[in-house]
Protein backbone atom coordinates (compact mmCIF):
# COMPACT_ATOMS: atom_id res chain seq x y z
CA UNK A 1 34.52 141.98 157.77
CA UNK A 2 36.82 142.88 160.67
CA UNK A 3 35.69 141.54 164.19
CA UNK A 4 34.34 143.86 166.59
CA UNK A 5 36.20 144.58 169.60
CA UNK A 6 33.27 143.86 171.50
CA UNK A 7 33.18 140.60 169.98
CA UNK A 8 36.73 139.96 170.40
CA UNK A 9 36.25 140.01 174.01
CA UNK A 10 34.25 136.58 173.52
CA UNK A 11 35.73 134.79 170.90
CA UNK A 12 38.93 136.33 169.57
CA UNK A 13 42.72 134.58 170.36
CA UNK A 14 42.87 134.61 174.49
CA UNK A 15 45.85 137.44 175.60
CA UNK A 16 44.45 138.51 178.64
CA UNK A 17 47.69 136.76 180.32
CA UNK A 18 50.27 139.24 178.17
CA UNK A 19 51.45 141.96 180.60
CA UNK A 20 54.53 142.80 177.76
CA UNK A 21 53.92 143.33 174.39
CA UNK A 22 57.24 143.28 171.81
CA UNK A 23 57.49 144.39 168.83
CA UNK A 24 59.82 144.13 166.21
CA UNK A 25 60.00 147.40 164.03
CA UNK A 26 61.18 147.24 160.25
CA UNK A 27 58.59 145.35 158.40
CA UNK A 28 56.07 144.68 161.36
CA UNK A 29 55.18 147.84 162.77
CA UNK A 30 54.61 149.21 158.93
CA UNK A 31 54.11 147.73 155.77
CA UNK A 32 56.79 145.77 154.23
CA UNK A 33 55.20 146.81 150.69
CA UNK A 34 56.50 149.99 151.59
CA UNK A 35 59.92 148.94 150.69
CA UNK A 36 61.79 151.18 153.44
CA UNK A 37 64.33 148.37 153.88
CA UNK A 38 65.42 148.46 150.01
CA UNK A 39 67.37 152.12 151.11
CA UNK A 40 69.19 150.70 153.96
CA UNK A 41 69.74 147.48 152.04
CA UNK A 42 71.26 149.81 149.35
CA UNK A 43 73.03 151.81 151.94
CA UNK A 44 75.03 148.65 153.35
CA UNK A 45 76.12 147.01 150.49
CA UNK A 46 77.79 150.31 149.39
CA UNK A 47 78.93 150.93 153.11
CA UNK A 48 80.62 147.06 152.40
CA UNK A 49 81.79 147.60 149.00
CA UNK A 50 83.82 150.87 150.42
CA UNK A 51 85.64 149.23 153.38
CA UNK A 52 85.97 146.08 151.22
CA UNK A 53 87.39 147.83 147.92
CA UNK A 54 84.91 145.82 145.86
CA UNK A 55 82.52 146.44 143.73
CA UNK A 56 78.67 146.77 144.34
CA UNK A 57 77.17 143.19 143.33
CA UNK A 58 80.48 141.75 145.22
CA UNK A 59 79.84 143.37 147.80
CA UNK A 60 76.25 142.84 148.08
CA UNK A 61 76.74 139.30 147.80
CA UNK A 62 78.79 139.76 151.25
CA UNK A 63 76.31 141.62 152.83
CA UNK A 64 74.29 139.03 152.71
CA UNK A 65 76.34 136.27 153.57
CA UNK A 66 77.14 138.40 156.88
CA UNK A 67 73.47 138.78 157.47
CA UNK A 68 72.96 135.06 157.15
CA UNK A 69 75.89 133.97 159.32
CA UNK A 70 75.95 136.68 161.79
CA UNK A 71 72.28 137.51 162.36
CA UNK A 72 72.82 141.08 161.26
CA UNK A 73 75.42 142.72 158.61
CA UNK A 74 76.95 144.82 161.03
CA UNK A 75 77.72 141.97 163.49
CA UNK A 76 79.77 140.23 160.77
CA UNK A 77 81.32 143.44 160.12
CA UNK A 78 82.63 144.29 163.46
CA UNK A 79 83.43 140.25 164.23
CA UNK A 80 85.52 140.31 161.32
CA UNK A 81 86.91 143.72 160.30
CA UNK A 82 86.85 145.32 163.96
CA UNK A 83 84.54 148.65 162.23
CA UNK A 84 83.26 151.39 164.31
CA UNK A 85 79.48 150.05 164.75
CA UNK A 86 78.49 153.62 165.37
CA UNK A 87 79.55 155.09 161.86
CA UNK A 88 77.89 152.00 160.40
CA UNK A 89 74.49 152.89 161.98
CA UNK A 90 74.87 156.25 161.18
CA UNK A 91 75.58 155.55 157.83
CA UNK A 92 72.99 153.13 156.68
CA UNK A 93 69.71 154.76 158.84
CA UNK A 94 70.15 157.97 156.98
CA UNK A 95 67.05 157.22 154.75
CA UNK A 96 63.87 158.98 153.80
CA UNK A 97 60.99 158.34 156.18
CA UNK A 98 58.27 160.07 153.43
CA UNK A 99 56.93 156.84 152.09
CA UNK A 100 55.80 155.60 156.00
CA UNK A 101 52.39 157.25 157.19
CA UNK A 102 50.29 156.50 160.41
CA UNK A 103 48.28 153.45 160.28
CA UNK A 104 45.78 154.17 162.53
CA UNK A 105 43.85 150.67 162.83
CA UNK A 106 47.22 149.50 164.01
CA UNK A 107 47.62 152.78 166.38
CA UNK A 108 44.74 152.54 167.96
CA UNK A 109 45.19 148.68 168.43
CA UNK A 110 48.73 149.33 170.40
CA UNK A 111 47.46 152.19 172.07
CA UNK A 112 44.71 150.31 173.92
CA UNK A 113 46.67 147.23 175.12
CA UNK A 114 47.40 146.54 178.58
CA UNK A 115 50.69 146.43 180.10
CA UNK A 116 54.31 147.79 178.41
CA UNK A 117 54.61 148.37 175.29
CA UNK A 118 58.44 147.55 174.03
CA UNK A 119 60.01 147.48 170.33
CA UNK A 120 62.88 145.17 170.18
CA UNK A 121 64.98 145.78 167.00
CA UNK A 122 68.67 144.49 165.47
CA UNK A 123 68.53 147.96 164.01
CA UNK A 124 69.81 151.49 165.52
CA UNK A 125 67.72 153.25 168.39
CA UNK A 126 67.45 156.68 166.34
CA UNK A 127 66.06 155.30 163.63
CA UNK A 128 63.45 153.14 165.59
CA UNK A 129 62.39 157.07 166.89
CA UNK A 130 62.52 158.27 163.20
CA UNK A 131 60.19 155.89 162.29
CA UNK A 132 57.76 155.76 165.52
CA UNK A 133 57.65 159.29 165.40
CA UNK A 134 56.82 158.73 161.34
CA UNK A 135 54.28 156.62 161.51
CA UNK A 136 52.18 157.86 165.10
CA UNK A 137 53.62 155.59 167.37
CA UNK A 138 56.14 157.16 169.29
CA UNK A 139 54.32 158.84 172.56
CA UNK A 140 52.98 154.73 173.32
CA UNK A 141 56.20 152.53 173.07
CA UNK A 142 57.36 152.14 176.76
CA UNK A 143 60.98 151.43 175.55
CA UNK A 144 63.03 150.88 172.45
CA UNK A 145 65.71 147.82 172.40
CA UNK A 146 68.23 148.04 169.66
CA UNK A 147 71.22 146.46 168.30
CA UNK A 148 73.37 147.91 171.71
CA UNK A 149 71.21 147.51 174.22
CA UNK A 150 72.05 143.70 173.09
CA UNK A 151 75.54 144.08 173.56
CA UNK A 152 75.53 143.71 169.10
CA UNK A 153 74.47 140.03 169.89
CA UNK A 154 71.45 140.15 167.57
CA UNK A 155 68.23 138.20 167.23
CA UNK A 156 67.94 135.61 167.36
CA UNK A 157 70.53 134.93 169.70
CA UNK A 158 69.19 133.44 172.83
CA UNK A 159 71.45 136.08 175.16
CA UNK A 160 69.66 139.12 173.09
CA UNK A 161 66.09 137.83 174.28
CA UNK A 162 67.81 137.01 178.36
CA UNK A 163 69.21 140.59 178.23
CA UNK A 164 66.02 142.27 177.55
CA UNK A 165 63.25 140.80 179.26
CA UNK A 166 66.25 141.22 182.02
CA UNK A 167 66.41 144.66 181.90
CA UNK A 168 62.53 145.29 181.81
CA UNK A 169 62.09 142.80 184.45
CA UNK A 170 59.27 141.30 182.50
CA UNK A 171 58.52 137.82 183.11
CA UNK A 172 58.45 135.92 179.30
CA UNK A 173 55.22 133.56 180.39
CA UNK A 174 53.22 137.04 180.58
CA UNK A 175 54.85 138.58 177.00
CA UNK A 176 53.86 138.28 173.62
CA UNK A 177 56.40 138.50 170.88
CA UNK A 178 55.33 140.12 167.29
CA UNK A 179 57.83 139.42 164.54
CA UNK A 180 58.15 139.21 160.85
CA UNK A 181 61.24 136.68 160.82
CA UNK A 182 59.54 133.65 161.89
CA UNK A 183 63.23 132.50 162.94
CA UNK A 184 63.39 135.16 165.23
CA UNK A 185 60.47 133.68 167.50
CA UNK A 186 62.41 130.71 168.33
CA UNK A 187 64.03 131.95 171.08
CA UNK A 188 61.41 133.92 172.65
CA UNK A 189 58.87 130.77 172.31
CA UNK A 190 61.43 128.80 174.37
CA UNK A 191 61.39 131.48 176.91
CA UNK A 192 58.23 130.79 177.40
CA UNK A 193 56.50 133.75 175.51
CA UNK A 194 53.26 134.21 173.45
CA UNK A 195 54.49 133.70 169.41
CA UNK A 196 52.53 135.95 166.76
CA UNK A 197 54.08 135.86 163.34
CA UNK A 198 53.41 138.26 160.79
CA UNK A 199 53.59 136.21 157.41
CA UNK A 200 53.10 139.55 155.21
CA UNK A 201 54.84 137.52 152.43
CA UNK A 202 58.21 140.62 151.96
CA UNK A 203 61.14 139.03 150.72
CA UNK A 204 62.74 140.88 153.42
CA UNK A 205 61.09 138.71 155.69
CA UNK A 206 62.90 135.35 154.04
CA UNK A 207 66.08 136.44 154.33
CA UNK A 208 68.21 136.67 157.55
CA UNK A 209 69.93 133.56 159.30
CA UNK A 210 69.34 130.04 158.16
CA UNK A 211 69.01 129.01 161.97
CA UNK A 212 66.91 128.75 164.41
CA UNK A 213 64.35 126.90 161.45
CA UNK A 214 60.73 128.29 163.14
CA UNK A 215 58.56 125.15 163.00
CA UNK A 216 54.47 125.28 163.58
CA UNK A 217 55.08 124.81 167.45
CA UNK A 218 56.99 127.30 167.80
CA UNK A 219 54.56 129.84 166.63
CA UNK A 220 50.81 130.37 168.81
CA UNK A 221 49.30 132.70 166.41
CA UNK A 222 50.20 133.61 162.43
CA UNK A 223 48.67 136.50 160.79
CA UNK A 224 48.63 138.73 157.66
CA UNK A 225 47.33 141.72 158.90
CA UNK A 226 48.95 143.27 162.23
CA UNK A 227 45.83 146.00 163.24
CA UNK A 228 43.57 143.29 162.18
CA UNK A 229 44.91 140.97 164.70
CA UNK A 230 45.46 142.89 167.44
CA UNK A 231 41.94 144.37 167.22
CA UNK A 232 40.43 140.33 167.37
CA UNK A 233 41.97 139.53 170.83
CA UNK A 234 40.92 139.16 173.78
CA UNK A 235 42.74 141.81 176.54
């Protein structure tokens, strides 16, 4: 049985410090079961495989090794083959949004927190809209980081986390970070921010770069169930 707010307000995980509330997008903000990463997986190994002249598994194989070593595909790509990031975003984001619908536990649970509301993604602006817009969230995000407001320096990059809370002028001891790549928390626990990981168990979620290695102290809270979570705390 899911906690009352009213009860929450007693005895539910203590936020009324957080004045900033990030979230990552793909995988957090909807449900990883919904498997809306497989297209743009799909999309980049063939987007490899092209520049590369290889074929698919080969390629794939690459993608992934870029992903790992670079934080995101598309920073290995432009590190080592100099590509046009822009084409690359283009290219891979132009999926079908029909399998996302509102969640609207989880809406109403964003919409009545204090404070900014910011997404912070290694993906492309447009398709954090797509997908706000998709899925009822769009008219309550405050502001949507992506992959250039970073500079292409992904998470979990220490510099991604500096330029952001930078340019929102928020101060880290009053944010709470809500991410599905526990490795991604890292930095923004040594900033001084409130950790929530979302162990919803994707294999999406297990991939990425081998470093930072999350350990228990670097994440506060860990839950399966975002709207459930947010609807237990205390604002």
């Amino acid at each position: 049985m899911r906690t009352s707010v009213a009860q929450a307000a007693e005895t539910g995980p203590d936020f009324r410090h957080v004045e900033a509330w990030i979230f990552d997008l793909d995988n957090t903000l909807y449900r990883a079961d919904s498997d809306l990463f497989a297209q743009i997986d799909v999309r980049m190994s063939a987007y490899v495989a092209r520049l590369l002249d290889l074929p698919l598994d080969a390629a794939r194989r690459i993608q992934k090794d870029y992903y790992r070593d670079h934080g995101t595909t598309l920073t290995g790509l432009v590190k080592l083959h100099g590509i046009d990031p822009e084409t690359f975003l283009a290219e891979v984001h132009d999926i079908d949004l029909s399998v996302l619908a509102p969640d609207q536990d989880l809406n109403d649970a964003i919409a009545r927190l204090p404070g900014r509301r910011f997404v912070f993604t290694n993906g492309c602006r447009h398709h954090a809209a797509r997908v706000l817009d998709r899925i009822g969230l769009g008219a309550v995000i405050d502001d949507v980081w992506d992959i250039r407001t970073i500079g292409f320096a992904p998470k979990p990059e220490p510099a991604a986390y500096e330029t952001v809370i930078a340019r929102a002028c928020i101060a880290p001891k009053q944010a709470a970070m809500f991410e599905d790549l526990a490795c991604n928390l890292v930095p923004a626990h040594a900033l001084g921010m409130t950790t929530v990981w979302l162990n919803n168990g994707s294999a999406w979620s297990k991939q990425g770069p081998e470093f930072p290695v999350a350990q228990s102290h670097h994440i506060d809270h860990e839950t399966d169930d975002l709207a459930d979570f947010l609807q237990t705390i205390r604002i």
